[in-house]
C-alpha atoms as a PDB file:
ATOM      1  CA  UNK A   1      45.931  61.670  67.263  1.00  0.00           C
ATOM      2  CA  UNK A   2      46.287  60.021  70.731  1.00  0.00           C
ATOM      3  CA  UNK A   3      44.089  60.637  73.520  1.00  0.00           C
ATOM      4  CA  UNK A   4      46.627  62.615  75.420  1.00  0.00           C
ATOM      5  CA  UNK A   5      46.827  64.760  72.118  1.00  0.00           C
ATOM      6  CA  UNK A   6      43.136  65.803  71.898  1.00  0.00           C
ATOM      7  CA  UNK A   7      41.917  68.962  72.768  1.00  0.00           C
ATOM      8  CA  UNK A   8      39.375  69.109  75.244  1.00  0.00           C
ATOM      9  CA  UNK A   9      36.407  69.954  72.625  1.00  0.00           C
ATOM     10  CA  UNK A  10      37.344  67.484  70.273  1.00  0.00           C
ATOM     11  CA  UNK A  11      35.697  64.075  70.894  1.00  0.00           C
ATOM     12  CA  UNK A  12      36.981  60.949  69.903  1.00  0.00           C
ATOM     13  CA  UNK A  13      34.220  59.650  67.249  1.00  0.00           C
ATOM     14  CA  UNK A  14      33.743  56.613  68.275  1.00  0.00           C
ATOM     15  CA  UNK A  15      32.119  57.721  71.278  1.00  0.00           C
ATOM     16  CA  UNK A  16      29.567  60.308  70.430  1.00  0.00           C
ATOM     17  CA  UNK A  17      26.440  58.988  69.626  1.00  0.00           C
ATOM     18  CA  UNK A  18      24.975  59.949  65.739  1.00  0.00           C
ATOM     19  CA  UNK A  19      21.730  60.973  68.241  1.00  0.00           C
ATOM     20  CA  UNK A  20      23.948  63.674  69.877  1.00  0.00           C
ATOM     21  CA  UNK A  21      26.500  63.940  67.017  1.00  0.00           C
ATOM     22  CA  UNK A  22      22.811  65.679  64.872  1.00  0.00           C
ATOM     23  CA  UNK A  23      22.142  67.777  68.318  1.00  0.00           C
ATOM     24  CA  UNK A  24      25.934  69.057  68.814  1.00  0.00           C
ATOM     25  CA  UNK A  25      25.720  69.684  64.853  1.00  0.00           C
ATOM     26  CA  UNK A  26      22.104  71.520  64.869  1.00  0.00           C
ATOM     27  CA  UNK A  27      22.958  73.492  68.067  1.00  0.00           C
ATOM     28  CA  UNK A  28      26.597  74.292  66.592  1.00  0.00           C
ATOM     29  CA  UNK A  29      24.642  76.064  63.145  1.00  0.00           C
ATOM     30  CA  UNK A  30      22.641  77.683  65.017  1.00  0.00           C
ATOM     31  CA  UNK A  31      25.351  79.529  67.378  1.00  0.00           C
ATOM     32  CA  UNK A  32      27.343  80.090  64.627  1.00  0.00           C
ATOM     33  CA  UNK A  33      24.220  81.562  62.558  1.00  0.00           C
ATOM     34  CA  UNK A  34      23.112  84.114  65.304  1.00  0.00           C
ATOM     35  CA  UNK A  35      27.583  84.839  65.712  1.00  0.00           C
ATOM     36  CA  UNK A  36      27.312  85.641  61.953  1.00  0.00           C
ATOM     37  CA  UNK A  37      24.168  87.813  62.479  1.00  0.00           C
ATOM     38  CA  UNK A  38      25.800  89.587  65.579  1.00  0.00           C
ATOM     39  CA  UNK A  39      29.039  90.819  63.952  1.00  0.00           C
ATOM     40  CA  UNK A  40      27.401  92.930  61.980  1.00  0.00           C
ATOM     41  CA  UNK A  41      24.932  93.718  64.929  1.00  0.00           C
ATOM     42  CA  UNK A  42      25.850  94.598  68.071  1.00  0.00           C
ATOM     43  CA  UNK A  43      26.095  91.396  70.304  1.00  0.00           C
ATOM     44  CA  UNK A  44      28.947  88.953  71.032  1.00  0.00           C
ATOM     45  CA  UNK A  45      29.142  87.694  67.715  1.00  0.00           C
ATOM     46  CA  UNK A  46      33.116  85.973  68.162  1.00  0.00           C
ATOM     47  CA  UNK A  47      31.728  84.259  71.427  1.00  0.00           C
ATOM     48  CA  UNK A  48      29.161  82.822  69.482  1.00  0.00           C
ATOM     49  CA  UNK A  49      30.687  81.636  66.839  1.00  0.00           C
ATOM     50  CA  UNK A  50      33.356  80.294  69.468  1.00  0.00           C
ATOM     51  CA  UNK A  51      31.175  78.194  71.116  1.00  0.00           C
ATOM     52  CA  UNK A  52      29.634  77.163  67.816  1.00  0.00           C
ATOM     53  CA  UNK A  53      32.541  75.946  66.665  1.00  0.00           C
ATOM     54  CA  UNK A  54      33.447  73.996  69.686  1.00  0.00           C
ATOM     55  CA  UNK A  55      30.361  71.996  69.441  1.00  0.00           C
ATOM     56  CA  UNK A  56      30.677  71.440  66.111  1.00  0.00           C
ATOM     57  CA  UNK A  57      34.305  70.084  66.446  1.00  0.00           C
ATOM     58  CA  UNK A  58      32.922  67.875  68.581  1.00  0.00           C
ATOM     59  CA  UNK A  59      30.380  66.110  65.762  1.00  0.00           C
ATOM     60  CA  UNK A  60      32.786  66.735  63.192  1.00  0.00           C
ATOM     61  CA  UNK A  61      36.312  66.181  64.259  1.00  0.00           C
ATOM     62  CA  UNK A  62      37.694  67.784  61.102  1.00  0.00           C
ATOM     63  CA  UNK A  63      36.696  70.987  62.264  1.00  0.00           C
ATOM     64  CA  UNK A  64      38.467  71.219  64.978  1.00  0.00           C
ATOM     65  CA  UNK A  65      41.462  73.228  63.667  1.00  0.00           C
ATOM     66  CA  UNK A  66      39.550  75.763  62.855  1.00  0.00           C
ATOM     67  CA  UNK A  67      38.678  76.399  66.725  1.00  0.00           C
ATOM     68  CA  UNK A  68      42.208  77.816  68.111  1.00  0.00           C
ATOM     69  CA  UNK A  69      42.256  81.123  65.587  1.00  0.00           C
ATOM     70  CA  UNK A  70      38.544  81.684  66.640  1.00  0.00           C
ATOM     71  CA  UNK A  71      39.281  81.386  70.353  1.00  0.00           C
ATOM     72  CA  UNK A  72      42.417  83.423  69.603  1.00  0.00           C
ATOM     73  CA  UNK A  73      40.216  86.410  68.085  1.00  0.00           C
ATOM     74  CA  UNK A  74      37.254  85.906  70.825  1.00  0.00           C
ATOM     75  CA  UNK A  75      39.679  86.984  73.802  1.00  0.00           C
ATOM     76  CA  UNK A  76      41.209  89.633  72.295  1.00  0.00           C
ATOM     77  CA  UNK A  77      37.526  90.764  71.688  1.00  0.00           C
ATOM     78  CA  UNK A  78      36.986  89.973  75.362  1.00  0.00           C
ATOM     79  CA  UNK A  79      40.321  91.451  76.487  1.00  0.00           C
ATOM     80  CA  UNK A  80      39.366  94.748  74.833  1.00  0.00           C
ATOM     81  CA  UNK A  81      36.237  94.863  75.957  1.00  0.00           C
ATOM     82  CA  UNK A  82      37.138  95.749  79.476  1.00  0.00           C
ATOM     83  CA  UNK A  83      40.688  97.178  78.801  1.00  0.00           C
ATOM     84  CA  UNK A  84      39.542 100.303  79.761  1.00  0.00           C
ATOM     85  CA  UNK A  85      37.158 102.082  82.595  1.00  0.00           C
ATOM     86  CA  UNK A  86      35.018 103.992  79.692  1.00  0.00           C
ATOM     87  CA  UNK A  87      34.461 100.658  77.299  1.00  0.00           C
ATOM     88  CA  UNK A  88      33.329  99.019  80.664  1.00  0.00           C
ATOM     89  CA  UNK A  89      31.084 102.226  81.752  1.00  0.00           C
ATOM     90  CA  UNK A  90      30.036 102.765  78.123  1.00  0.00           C
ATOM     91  CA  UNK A  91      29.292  98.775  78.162  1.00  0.00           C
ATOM     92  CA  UNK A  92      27.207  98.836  81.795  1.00  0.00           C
ATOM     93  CA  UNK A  93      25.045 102.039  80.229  1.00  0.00           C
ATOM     94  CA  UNK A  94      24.609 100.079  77.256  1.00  0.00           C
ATOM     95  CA  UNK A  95      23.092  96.675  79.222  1.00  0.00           C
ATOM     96  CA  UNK A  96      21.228  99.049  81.690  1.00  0.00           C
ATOM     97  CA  UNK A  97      19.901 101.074  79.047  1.00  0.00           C
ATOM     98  CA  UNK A  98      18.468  97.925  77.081  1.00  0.00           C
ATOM     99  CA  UNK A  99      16.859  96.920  80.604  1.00  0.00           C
ATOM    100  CA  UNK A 100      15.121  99.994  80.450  1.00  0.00           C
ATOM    101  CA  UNK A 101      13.691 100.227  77.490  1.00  0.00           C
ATOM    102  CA  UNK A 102      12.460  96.441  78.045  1.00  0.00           C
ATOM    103  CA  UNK A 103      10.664  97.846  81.210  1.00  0.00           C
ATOM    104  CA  UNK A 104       8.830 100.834  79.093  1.00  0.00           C
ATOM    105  CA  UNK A 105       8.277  98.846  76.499  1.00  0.00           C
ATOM    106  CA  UNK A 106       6.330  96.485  78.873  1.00  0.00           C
ATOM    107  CA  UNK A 107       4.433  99.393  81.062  1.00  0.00           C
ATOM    108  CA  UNK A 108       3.831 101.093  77.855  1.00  0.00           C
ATOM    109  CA  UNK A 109       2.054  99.409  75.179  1.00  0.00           C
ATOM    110  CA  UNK A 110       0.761 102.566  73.330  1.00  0.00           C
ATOM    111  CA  UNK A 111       4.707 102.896  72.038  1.00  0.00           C
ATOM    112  CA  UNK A 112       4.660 101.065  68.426  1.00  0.00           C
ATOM    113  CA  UNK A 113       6.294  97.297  68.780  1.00  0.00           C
ATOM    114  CA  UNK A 114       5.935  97.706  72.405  1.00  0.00           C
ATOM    115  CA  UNK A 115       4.612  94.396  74.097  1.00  0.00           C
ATOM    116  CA  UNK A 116       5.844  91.887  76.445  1.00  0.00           C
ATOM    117  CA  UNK A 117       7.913  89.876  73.445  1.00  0.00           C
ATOM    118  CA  UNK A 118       9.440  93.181  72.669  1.00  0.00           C
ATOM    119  CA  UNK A 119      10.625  94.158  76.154  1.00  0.00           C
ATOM    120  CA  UNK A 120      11.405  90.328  77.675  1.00  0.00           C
ATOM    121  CA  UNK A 121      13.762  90.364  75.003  1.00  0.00           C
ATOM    122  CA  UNK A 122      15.429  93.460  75.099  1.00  0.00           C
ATOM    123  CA  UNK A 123      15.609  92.883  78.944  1.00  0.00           C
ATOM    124  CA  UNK A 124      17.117  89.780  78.637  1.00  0.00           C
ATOM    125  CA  UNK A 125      19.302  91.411  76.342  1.00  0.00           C
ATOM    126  CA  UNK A 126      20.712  93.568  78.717  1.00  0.00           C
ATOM    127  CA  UNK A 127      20.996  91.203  81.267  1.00  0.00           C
ATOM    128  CA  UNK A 128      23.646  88.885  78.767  1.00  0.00           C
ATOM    129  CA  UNK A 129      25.616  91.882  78.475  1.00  0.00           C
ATOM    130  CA  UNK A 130      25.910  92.673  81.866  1.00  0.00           C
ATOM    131  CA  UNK A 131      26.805  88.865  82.345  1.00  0.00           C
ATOM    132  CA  UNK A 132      29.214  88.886  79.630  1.00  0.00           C
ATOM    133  CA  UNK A 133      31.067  91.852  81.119  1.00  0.00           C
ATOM    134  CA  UNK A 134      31.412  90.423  84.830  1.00  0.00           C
ATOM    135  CA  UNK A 135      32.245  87.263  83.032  1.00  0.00           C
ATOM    136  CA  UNK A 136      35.196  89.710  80.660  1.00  0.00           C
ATOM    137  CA  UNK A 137      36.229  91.814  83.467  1.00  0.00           C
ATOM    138  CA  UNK A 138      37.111  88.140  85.623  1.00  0.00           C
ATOM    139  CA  UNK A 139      38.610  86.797  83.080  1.00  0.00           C
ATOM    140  CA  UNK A 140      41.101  89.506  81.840  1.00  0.00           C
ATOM    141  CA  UNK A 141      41.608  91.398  85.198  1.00  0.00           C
ATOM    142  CA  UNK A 142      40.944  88.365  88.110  1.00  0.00           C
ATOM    143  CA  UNK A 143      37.862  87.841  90.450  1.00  0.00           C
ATOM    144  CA  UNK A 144      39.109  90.095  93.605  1.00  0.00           C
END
């Protein structure tokens, strides 16, 4: 495949170093581990395994066809996400809910598993959401 042919994830091999080849491999697992985990659970588990993918294509060139049918299924994900006003309200809830239950969870640490871990995380949880839908609303709809 020419230069001119590659897709922009794909890297030639000669010019990844094996150094970053093992990091873009490790880091490419581990996305797609946590995208496996979160389509079961809620989360964006397509995304994940998306960008998982794409860093793994570009260790392992051979992998690299299997990126375009993931990308294809991530944005209809994304495009149905936001199609419409009640999965985006029903979405914003859902983020601003998890923000607030990280802040009780914090001010409260009578409440079993309550604790700074517990609510940093479900706070930062919400906050990925919330990014992920301005981030799905731009894409599909425009920034205005």
């Amino acid at each position: 495949m020419s230069e001119q042919q590659r897709p922009a994830f794909e890297a030639d091999p000669g010019t990844v170093h094996p150094v970053a080849r093992v990091a873009l491999g490790t880091a490419g697992v581990t996305l797609i581990s946590v995208g496996l985990v979160l389509l079961v659970l809620p989360g964006p588990g397509t995304l994940l395994l998306l960008a998982g993918l794409i860093l793994l294509a570009r260790a392992v060139p051979a992998l690299s066809r299997y990126v375009e049918p993931v990308r294809a299924r991530a944005m209809a994900g994304v495009e149905a996400s936001v199609a419409s006003r009640w999965r985006i309200a029903g979405s914003v809830l859902a983020g601003l809910g998890l923000i607030g239950t990280g802040v009780v969870a914090v001010l409260v640490p009578s409440l079993p598993l309550a604790g700074w871990a517990t609510g940093l995380s479900l706070m930062l949880s919400g906050l990925i959401l919330l990014a992920l839908m301005v981030w799905s609303h731009r894409r599909v709809h425009g920034s205005r």
